[in-house]
PDB file of N, CA and C in Angstrom:
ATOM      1  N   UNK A   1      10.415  -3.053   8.360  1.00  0.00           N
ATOM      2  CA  UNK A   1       9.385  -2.052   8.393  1.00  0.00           C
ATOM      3  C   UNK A   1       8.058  -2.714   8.041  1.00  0.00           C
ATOM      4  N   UNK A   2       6.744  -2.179   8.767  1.00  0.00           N
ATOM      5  CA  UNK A   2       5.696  -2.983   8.843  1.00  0.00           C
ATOM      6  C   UNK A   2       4.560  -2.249   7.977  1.00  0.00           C
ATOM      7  N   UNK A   3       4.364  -2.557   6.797  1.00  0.00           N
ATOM      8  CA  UNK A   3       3.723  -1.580   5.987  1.00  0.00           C
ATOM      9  C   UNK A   3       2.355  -2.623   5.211  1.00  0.00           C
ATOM     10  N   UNK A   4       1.035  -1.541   5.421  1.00  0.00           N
ATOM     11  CA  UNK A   4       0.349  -2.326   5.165  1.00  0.00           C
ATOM     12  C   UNK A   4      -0.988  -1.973   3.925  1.00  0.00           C
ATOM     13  N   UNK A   5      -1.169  -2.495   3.004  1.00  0.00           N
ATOM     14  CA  UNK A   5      -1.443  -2.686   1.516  1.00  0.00           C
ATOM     15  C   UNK A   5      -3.072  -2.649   1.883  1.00  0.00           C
ATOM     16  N   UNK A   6      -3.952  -1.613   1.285  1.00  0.00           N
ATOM     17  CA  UNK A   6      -4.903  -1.505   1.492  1.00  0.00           C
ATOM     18  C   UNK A   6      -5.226  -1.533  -0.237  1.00  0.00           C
ATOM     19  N   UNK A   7      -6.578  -2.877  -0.153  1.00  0.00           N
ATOM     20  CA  UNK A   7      -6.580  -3.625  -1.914  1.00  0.00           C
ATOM     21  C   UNK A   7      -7.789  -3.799  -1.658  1.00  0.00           C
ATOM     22  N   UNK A   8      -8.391  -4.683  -2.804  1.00  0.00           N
ATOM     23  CA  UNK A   8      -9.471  -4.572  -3.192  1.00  0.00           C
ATOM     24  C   UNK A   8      -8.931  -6.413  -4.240  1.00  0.00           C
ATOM     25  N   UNK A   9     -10.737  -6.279  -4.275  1.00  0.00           N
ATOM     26  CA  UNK A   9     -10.339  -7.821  -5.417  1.00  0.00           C
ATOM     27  C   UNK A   9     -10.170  -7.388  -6.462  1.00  0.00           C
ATOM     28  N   UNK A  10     -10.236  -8.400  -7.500  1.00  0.00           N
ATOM     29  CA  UNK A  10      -9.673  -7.822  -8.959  1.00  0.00           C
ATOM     30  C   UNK A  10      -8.869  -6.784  -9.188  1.00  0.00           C
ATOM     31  N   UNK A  11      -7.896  -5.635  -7.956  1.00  0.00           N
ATOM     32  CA  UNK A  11      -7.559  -5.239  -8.571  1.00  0.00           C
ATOM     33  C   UNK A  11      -6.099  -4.651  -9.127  1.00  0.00           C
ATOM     34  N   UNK A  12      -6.195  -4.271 -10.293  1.00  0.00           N
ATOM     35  CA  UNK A  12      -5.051  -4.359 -10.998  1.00  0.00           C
ATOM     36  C   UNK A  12      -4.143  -3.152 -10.757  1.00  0.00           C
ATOM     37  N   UNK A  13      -4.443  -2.418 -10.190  1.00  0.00           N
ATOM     38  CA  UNK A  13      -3.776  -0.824  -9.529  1.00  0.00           C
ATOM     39  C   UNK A  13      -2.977  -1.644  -8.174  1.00  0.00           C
ATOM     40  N   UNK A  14      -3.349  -2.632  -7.473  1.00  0.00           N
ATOM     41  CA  UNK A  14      -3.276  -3.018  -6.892  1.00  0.00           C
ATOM     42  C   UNK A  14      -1.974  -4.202  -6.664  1.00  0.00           C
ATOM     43  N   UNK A  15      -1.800  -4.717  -7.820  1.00  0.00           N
ATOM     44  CA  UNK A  15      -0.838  -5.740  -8.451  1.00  0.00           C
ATOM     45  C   UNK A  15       0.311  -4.436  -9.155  1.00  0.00           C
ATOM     46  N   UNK A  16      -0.111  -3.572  -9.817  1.00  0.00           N
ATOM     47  CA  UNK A  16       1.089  -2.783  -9.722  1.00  0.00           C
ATOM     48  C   UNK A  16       1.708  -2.391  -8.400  1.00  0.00           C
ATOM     49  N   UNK A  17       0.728  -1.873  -7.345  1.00  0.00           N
ATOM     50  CA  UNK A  17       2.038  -1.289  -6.138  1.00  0.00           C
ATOM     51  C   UNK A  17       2.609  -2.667  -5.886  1.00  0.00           C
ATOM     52  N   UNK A  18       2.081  -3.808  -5.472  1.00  0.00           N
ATOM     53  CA  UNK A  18       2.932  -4.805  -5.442  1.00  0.00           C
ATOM     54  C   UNK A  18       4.051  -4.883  -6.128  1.00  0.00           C
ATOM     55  N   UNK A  19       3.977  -4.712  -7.235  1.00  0.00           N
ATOM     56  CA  UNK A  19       5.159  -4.834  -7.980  1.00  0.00           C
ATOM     57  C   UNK A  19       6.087  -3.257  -8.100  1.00  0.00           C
ATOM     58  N   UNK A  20       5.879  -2.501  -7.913  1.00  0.00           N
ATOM     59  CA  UNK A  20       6.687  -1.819  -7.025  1.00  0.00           C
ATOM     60  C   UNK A  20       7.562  -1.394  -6.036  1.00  0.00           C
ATOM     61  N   UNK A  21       7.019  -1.838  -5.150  1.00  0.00           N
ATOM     62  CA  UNK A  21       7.320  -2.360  -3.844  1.00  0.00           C
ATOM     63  C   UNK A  21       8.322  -3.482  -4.013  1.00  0.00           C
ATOM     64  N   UNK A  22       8.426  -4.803  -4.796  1.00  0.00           N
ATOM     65  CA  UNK A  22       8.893  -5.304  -4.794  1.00  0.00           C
ATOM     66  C   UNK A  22      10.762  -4.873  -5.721  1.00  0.00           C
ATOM     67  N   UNK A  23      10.049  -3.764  -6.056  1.00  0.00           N
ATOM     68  CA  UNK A  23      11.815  -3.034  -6.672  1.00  0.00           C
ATOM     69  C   UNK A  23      12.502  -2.234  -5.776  1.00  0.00           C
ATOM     70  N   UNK A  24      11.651  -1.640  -4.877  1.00  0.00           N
ATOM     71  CA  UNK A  24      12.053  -0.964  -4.528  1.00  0.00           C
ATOM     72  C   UNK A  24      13.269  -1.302  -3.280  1.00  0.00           C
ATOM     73  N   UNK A  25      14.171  -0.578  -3.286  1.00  0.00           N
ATOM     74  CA  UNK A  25      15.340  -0.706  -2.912  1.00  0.00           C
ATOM     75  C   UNK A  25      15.255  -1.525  -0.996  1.00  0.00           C
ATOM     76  N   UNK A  26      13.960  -1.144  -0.257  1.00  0.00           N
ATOM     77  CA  UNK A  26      14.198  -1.680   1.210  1.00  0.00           C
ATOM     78  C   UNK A  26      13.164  -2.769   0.663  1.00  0.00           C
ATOM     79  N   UNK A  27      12.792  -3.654  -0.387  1.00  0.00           N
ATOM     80  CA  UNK A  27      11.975  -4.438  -0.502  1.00  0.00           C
ATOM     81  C   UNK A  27      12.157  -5.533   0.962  1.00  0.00           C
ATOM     82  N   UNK A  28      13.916  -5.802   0.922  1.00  0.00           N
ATOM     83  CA  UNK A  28      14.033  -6.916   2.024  1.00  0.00           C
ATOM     84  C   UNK A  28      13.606  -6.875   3.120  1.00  0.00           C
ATOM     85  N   UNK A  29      13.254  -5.361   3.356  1.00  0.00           N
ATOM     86  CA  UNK A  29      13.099  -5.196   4.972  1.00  0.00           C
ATOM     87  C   UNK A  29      11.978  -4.939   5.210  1.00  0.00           C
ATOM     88  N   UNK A  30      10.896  -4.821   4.538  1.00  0.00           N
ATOM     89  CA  UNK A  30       9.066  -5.171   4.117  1.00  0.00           C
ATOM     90  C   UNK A  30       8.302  -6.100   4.910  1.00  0.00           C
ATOM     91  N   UNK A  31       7.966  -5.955   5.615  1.00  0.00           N
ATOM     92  CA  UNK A  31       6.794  -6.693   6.209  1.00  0.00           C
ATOM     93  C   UNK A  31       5.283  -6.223   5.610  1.00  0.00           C
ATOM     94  N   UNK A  32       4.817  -6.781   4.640  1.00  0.00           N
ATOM     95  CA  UNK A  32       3.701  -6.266   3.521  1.00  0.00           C
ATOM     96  C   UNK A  32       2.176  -7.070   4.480  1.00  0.00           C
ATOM     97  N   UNK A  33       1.271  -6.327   4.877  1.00  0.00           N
ATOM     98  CA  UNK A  33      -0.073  -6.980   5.524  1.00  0.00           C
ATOM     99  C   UNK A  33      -1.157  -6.629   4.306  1.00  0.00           C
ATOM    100  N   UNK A  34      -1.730  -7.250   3.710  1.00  0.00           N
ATOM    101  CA  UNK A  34      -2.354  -6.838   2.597  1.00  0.00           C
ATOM    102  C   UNK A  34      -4.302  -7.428   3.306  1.00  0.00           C
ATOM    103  N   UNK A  35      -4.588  -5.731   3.326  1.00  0.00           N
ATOM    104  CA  UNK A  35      -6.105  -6.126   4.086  1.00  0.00           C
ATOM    105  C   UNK A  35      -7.192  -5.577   2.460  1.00  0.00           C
ATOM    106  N   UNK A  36      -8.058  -6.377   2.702  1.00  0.00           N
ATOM    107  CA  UNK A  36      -9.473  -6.422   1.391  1.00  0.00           C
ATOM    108  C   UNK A  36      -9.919  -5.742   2.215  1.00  0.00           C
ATOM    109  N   UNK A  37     -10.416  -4.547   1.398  1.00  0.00           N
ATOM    110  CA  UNK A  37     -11.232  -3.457   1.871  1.00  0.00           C
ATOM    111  C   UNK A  37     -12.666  -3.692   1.911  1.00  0.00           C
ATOM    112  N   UNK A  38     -12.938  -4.577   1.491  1.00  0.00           N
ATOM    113  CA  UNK A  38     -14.446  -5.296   1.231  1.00  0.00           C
ATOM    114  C   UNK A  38     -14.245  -6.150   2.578  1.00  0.00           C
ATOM    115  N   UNK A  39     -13.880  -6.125   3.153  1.00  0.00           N
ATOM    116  CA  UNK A  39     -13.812  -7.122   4.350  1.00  0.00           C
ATOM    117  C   UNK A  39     -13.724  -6.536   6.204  1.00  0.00           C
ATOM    118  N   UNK A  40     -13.367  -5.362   5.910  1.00  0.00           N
ATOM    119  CA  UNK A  40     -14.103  -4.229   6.793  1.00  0.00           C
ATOM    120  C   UNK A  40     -14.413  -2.738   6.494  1.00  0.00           C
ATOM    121  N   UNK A  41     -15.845  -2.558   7.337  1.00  0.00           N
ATOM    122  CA  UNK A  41     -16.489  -1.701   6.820  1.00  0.00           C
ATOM    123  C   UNK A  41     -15.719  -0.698   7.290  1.00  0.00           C
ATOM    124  N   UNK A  42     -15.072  -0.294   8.074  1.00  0.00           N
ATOM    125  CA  UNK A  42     -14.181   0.924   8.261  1.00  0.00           C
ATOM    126  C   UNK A  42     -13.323   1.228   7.534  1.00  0.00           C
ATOM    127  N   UNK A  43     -12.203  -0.165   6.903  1.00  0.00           N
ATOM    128  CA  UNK A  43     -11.592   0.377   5.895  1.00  0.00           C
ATOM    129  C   UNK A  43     -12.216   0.468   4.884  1.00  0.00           C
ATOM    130  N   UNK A  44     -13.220   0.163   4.098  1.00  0.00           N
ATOM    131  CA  UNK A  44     -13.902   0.540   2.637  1.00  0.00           C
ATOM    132  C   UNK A  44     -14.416   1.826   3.057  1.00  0.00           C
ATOM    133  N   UNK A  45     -14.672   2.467   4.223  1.00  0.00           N
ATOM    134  CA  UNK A  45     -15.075   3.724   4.492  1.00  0.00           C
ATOM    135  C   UNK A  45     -14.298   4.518   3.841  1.00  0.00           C
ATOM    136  N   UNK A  46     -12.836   4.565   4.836  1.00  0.00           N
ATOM    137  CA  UNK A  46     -11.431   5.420   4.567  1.00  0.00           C
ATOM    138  C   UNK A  46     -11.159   5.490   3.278  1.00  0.00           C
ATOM    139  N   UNK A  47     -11.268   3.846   2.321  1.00  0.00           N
ATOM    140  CA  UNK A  47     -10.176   3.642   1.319  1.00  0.00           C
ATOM    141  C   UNK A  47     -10.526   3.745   0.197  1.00  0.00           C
ATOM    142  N   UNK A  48     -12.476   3.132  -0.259  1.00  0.00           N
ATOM    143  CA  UNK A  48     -13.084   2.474  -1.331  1.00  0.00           C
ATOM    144  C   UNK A  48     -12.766   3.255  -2.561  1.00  0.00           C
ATOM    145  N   UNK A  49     -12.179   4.424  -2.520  1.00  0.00           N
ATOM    146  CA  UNK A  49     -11.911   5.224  -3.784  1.00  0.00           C
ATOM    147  C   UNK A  49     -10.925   5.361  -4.139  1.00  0.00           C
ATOM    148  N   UNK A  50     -10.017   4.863  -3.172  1.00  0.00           N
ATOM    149  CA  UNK A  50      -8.405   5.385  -2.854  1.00  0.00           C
ATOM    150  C   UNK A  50      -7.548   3.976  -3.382  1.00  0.00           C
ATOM    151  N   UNK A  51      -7.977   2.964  -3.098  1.00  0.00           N
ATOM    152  CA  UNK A  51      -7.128   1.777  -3.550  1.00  0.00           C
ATOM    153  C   UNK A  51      -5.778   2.064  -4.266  1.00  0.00           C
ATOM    154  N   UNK A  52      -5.210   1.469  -4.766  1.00  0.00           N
ATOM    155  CA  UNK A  52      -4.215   1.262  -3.790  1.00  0.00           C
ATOM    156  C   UNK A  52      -4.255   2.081  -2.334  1.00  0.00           C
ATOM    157  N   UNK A  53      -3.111   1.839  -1.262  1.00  0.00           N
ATOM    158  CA  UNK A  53      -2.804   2.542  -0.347  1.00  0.00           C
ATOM    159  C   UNK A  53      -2.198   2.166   0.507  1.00  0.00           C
ATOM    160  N   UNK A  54      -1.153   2.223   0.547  1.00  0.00           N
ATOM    161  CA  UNK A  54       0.106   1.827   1.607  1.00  0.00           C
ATOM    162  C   UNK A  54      -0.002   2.985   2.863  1.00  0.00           C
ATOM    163  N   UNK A  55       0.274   2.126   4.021  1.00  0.00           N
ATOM    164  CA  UNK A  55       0.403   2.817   5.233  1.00  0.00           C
ATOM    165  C   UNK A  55       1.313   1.724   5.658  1.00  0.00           C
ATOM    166  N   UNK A  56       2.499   2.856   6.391  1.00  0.00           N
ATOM    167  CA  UNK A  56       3.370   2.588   7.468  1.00  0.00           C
ATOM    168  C   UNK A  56       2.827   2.564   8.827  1.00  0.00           C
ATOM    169  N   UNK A  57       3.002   1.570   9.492  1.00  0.00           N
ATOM    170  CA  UNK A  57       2.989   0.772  10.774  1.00  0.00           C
ATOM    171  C   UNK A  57       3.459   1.929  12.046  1.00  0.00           C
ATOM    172  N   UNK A  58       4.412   2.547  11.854  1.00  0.00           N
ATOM    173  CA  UNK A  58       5.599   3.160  12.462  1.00  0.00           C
ATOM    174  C   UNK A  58       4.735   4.694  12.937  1.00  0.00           C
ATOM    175  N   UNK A  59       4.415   5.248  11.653  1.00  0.00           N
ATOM    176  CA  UNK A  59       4.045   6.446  12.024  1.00  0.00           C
ATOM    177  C   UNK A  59       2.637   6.804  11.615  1.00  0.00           C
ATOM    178  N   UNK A  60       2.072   5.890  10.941  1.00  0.00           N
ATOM    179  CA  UNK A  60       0.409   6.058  10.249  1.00  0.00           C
ATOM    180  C   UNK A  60       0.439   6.582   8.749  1.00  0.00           C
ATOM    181  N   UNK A  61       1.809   7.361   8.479  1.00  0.00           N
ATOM    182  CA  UNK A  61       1.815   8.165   7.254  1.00  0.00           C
ATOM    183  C   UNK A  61       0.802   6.942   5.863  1.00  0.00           C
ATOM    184  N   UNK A  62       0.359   7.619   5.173  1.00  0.00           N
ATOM    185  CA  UNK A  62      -0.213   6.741   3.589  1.00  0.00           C
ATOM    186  C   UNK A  62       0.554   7.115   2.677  1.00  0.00           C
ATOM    187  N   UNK A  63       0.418   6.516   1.574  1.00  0.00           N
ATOM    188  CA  UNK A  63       0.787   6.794   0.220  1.00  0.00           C
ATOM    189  C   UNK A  63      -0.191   6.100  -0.707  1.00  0.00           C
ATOM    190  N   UNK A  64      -0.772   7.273  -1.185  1.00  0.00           N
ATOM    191  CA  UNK A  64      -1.915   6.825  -2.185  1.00  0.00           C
ATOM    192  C   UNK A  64      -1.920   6.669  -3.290  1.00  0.00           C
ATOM    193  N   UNK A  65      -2.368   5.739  -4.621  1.00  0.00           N
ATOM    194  CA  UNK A  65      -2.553   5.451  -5.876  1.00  0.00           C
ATOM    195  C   UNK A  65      -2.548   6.835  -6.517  1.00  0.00           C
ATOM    196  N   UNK A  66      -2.002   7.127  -7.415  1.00  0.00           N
ATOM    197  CA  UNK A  66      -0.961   7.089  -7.958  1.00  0.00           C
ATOM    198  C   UNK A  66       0.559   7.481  -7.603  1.00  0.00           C
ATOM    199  N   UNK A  67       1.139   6.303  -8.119  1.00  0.00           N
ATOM    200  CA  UNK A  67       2.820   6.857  -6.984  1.00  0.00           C
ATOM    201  C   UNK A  67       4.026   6.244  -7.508  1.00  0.00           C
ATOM    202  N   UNK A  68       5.250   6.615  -7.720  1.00  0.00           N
ATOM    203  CA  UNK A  68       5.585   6.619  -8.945  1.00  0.00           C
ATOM    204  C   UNK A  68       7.115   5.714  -7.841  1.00  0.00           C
ATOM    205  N   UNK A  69       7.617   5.187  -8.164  1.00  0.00           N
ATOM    206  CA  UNK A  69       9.143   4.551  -7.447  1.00  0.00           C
ATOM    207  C   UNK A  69       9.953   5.194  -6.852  1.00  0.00           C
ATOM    208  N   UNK A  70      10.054   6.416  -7.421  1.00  0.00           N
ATOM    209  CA  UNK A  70      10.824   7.351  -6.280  1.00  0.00           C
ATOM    210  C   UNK A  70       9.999   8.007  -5.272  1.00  0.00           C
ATOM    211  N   UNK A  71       8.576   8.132  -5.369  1.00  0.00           N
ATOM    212  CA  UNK A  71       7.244   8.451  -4.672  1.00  0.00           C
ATOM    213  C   UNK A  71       7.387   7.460  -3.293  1.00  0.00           C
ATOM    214  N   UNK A  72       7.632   6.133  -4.017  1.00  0.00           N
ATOM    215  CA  UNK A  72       7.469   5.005  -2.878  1.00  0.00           C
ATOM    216  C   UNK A  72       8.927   5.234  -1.793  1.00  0.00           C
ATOM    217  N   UNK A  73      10.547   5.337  -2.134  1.00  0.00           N
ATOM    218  CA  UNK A  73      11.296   5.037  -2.176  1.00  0.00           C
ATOM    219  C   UNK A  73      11.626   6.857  -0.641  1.00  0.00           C
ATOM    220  N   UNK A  74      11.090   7.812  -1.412  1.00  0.00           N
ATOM    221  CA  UNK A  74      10.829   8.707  -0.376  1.00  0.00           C
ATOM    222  C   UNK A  74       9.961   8.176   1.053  1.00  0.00           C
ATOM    223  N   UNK A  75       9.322   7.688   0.448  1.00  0.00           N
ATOM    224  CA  UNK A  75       8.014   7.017   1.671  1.00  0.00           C
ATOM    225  C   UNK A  75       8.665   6.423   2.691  1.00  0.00           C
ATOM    226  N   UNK A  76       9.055   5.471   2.024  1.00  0.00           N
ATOM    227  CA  UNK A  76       9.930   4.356   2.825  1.00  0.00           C
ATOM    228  C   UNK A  76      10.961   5.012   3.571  1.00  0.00           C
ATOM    229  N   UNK A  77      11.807   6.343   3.700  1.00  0.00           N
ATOM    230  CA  UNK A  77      12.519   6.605   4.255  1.00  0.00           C
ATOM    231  C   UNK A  77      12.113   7.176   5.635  1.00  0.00           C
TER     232      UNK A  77
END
């Protein structure tokens, strides 16, 4: 699954979903694209408040900061 990590520098909201993600039960099957929102102006449009923010590849769905392991683990299904 092709899911992709919408971050920011420094930040630390940011290093948690990582580490989330990395428990979470389809971790193996993760294809993680991690884009700096400072690096296009469309995504700092969408995101600059929102950081974290995972989006699936598949269907567009997000999952936004704050989100808890079973939050993620629903997502992923």
């Amino acid at each position: 699954m092709n899911i992709a990590l919408f971050t920011g520098p420094q930040c630390s909201l940011c290093d948690d979903a990582k580490a989330l993600l990395s428990q979470s039960s389809k971790a193996s099957s993760i294809t993680l694209t991690e884009y700096n929102i400072r690096e296009n102006p469309e995504h700092y449009h969408l995101y600059a408040v929102r950081i974290p923010v995972l989006k699936r590849e598949d269907n567009n769905a997000e999952l936004g900061w704050p989100f808890s392991l079973q939050d993620l683990e629903l997502f992923l299904q």
